[in-house]
Protein backbone atom coordinates (compact mmCIF):
# COMPACT_ATOMS: atom_id res chain seq x y z
CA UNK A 1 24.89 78.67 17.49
CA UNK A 2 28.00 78.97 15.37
CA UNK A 3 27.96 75.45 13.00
CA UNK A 4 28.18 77.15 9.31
CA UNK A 5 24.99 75.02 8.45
CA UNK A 6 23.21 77.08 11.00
CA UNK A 7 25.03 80.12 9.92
CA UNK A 8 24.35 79.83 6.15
CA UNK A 9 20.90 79.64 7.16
CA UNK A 10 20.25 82.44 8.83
CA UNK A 11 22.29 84.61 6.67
CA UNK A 12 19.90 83.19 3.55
CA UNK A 13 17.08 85.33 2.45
CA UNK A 14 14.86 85.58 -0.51
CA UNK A 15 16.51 88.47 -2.17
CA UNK A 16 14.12 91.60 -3.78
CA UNK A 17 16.27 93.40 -6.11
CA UNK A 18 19.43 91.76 -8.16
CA UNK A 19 22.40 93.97 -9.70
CA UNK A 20 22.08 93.37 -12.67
CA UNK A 21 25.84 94.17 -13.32
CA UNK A 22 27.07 91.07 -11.17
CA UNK A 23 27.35 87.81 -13.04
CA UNK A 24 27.96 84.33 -11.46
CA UNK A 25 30.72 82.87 -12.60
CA UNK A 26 31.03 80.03 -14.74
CA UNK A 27 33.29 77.92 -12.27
CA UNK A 28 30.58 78.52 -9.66
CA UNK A 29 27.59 77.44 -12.15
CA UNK A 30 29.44 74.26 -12.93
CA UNK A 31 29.32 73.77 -8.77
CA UNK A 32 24.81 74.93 -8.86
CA UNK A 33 24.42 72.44 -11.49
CA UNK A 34 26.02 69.64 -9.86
CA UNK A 35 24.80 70.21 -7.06
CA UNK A 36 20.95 70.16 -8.82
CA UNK A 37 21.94 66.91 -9.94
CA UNK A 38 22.15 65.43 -6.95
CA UNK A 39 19.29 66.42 -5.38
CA UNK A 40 17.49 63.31 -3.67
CA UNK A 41 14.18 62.16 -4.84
CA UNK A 42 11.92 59.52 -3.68
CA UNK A 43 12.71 56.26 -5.31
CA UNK A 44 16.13 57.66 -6.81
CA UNK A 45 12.70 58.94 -9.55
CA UNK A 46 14.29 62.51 -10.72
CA UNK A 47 11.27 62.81 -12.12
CA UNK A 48 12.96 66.92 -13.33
CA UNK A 49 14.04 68.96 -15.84
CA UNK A 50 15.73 72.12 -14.88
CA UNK A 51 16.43 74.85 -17.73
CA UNK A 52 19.49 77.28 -16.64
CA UNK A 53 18.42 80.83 -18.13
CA UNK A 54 21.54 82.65 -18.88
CA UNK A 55 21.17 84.51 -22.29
CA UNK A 56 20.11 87.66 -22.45
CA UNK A 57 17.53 85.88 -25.05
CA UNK A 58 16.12 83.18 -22.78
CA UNK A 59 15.70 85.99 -20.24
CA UNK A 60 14.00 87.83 -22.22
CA UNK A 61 11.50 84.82 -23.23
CA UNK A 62 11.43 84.17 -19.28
CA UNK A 63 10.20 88.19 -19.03
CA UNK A 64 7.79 87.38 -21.52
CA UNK A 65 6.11 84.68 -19.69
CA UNK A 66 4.62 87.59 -16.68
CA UNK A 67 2.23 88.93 -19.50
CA UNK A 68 -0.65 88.18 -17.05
CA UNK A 69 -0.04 87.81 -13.98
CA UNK A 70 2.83 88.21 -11.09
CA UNK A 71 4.33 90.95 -12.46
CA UNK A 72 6.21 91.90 -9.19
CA UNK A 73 8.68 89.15 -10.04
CA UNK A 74 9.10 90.21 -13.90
CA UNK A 75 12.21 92.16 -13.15
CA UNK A 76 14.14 89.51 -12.01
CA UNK A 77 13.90 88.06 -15.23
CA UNK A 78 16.19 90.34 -16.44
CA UNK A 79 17.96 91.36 -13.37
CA UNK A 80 19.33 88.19 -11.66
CA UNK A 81 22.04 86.73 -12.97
CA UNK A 82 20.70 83.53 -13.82
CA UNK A 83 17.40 81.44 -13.48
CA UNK A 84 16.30 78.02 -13.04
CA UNK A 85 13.57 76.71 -13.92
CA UNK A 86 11.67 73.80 -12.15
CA UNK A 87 10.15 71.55 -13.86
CA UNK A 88 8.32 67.89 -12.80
CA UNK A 89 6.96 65.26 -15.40
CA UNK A 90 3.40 64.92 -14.68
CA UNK A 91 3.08 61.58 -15.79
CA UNK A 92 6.20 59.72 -15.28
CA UNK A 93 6.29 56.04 -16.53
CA UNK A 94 8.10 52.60 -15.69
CA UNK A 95 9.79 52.80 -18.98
CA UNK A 96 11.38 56.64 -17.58
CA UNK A 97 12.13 54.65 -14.48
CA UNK A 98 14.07 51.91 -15.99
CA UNK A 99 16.46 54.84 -17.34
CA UNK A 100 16.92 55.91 -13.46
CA UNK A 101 17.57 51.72 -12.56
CA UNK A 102 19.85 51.02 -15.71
CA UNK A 103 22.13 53.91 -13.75
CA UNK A 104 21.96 52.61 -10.79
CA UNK A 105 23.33 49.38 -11.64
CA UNK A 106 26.11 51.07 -14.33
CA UNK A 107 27.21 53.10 -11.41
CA UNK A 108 28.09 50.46 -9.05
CA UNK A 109 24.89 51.36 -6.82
CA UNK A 110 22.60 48.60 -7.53
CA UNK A 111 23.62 44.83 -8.09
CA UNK A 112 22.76 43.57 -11.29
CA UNK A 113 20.73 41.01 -10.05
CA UNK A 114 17.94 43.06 -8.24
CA UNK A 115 17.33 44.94 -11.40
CA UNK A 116 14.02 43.69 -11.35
CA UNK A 117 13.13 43.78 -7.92
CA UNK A 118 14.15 47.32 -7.72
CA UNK A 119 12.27 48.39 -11.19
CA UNK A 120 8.69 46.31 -10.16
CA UNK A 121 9.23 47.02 -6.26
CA UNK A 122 10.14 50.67 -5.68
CA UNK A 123 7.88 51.90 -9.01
CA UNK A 124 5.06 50.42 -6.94
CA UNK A 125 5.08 53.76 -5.04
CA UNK A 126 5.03 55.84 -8.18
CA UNK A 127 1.93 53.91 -9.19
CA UNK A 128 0.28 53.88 -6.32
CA UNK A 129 0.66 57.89 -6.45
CA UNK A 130 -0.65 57.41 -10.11
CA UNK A 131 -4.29 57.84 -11.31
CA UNK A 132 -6.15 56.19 -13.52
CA UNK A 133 -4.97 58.61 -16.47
CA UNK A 134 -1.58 58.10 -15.69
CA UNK A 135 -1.22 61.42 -13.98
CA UNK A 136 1.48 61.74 -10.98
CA UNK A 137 2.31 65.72 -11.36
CA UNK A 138 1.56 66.03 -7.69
CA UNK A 139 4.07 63.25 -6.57
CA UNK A 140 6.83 64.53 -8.80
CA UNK A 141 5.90 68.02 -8.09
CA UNK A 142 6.73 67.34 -4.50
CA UNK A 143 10.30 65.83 -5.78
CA UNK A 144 11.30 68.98 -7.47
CA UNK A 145 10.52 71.13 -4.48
CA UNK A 146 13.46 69.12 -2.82
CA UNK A 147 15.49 69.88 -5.17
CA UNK A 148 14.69 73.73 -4.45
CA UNK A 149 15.40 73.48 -0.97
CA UNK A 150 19.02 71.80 -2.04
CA UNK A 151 19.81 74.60 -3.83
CA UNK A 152 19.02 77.32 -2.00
CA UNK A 153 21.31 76.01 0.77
CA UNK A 154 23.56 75.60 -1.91
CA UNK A 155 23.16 79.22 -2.75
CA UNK A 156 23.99 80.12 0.88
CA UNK A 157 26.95 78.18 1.49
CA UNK A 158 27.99 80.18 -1.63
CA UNK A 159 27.20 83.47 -0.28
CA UNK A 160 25.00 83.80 -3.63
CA UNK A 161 21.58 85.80 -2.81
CA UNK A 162 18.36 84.17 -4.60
CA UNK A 163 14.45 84.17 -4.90
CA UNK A 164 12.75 81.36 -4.94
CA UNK A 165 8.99 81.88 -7.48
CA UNK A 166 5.63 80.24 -7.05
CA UNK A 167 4.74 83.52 -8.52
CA UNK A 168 5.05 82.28 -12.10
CA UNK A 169 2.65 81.65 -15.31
CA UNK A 170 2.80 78.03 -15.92
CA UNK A 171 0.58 78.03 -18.78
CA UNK A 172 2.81 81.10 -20.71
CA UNK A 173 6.21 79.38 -19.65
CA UNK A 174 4.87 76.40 -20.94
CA UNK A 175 4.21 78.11 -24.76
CA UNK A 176 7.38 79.92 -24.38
CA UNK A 177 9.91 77.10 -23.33
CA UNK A 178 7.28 74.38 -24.98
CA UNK A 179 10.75 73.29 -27.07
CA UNK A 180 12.85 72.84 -24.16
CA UNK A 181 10.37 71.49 -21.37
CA UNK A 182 9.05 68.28 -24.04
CA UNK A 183 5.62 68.17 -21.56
CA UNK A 184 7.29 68.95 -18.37
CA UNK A 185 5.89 71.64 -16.55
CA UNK A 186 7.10 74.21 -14.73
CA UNK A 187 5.54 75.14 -11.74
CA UNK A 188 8.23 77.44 -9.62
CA UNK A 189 11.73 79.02 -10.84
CA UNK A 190 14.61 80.01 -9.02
CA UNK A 191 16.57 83.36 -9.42
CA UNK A 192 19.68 83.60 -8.27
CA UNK A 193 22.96 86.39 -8.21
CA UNK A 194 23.72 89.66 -6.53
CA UNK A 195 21.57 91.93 -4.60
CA UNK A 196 21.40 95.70 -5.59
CA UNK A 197 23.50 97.66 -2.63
CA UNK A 198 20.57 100.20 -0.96
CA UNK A 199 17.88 98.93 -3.03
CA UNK A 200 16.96 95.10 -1.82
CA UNK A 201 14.53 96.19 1.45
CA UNK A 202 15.22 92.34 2.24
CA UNK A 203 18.57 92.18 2.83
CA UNK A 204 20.46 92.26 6.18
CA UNK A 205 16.58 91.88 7.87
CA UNK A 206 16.48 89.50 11.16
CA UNK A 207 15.00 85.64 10.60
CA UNK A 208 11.42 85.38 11.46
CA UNK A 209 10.89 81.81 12.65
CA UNK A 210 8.92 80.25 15.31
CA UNK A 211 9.93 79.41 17.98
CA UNK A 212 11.99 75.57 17.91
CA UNK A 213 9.30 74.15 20.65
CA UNK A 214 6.68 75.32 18.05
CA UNK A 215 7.28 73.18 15.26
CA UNK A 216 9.73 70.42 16.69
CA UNK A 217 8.40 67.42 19.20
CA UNK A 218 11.19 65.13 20.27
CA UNK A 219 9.81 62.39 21.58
């Protein structure tokens, strides 16, 4: 198949080892960040925060945070050119929602009069993914992660190489970054940049998907 959808896919990988030489660009970073922005979410919620590591300081804090554990993905800390990270609001209110519906109806997107239908209706399914506490983490979680999957295609069409991280310390990025993430958390990050010529095993490798008929039913 020759779409370029289909081709920036299979030419995407999780990279192994960044050149730490190679910078993005700031013209392309403006394009990543937008592009972040306008991720979908359920209910319009961006229930996100997502803190660009660029400096070699804040990559250093970043390198910091695999004290204890993952330390296989330390290095890209300092090697990738930049990285994200992912963070959800684990307890995201009606009064952070009204901020999401007073945009939608400044932007044209939302008549002014079903402001209140759409902030009592549609928050309905934030509640009912909300426990008695007033934790949701695991519904907003699930937001960010489509986020992730915008950006890596992103990333792709972009021919920029990146790893996405489960392999993180929440609870050390969380003292680190406690400043910047104001009670978000920060599950996953994103690395992105330049693979190392010769030295990223990953690169060039064939996809290793099952088959279509495996995990597709048209019906």
């Amino acid at each position: 198949m020759t779409h370029p959808i289909i081709k920036d896919l299979n030419t995407r990988y999780t990279a192994k080892k960044y050149d730490a030489t190679k910078r993005i660009s700031a013209q392309d970073m403006i394009v990543i960040k937008e592009a972040i922005r306008l991720s979908a979410s359920s209910i319009n919620s961006q229930p996100w925060k997502f803190i660009v590591l660029e400096s070699d300081e804040a990559k250093q804090r970043f390198h910091d945070s695999f004290a204890n554990m993952h330390q296989f993905n330390q290095p890209h800390a300092k090697e990738a050119s930049h990285t994200i990270l992912f963070a959800h609001n684990p307890r995201f209110s009606k009064e952070q929602y009204k901020k999401v519906v007073d945009a939608e109806v400044t932007s044209g997107h939302l008549p002014a009069e079903r402001y209140n239908d759409m902030l009592n209706g549609a928050y309905g399914f934030a509640e009912f993914n909300t426990d008695e506490t007033g934790f949701n983490g695991n519904w907003t979680k699930a937001q960010t992660y489509i986020a992730v999957g915008n950006t890596l295609h992103t990333l792709a069409r972009m021919g920029i190489a990146s790893t996405p991280m489960e392999g993180v310390d929440p609870e050390l990025i969380g003292e680190i970054f406690k400043d910047e993430l104001e009670g978000y958390v920060c599950d996953f990050a994103l690395a992105m940049g330049y693979h190392k010529d010769g030295e990223d095993y990953n690169h060039g490798l064939p996809k290793a998907r099952l088959p279509i008929d495996d995990v597709i039913t048209t019906l």
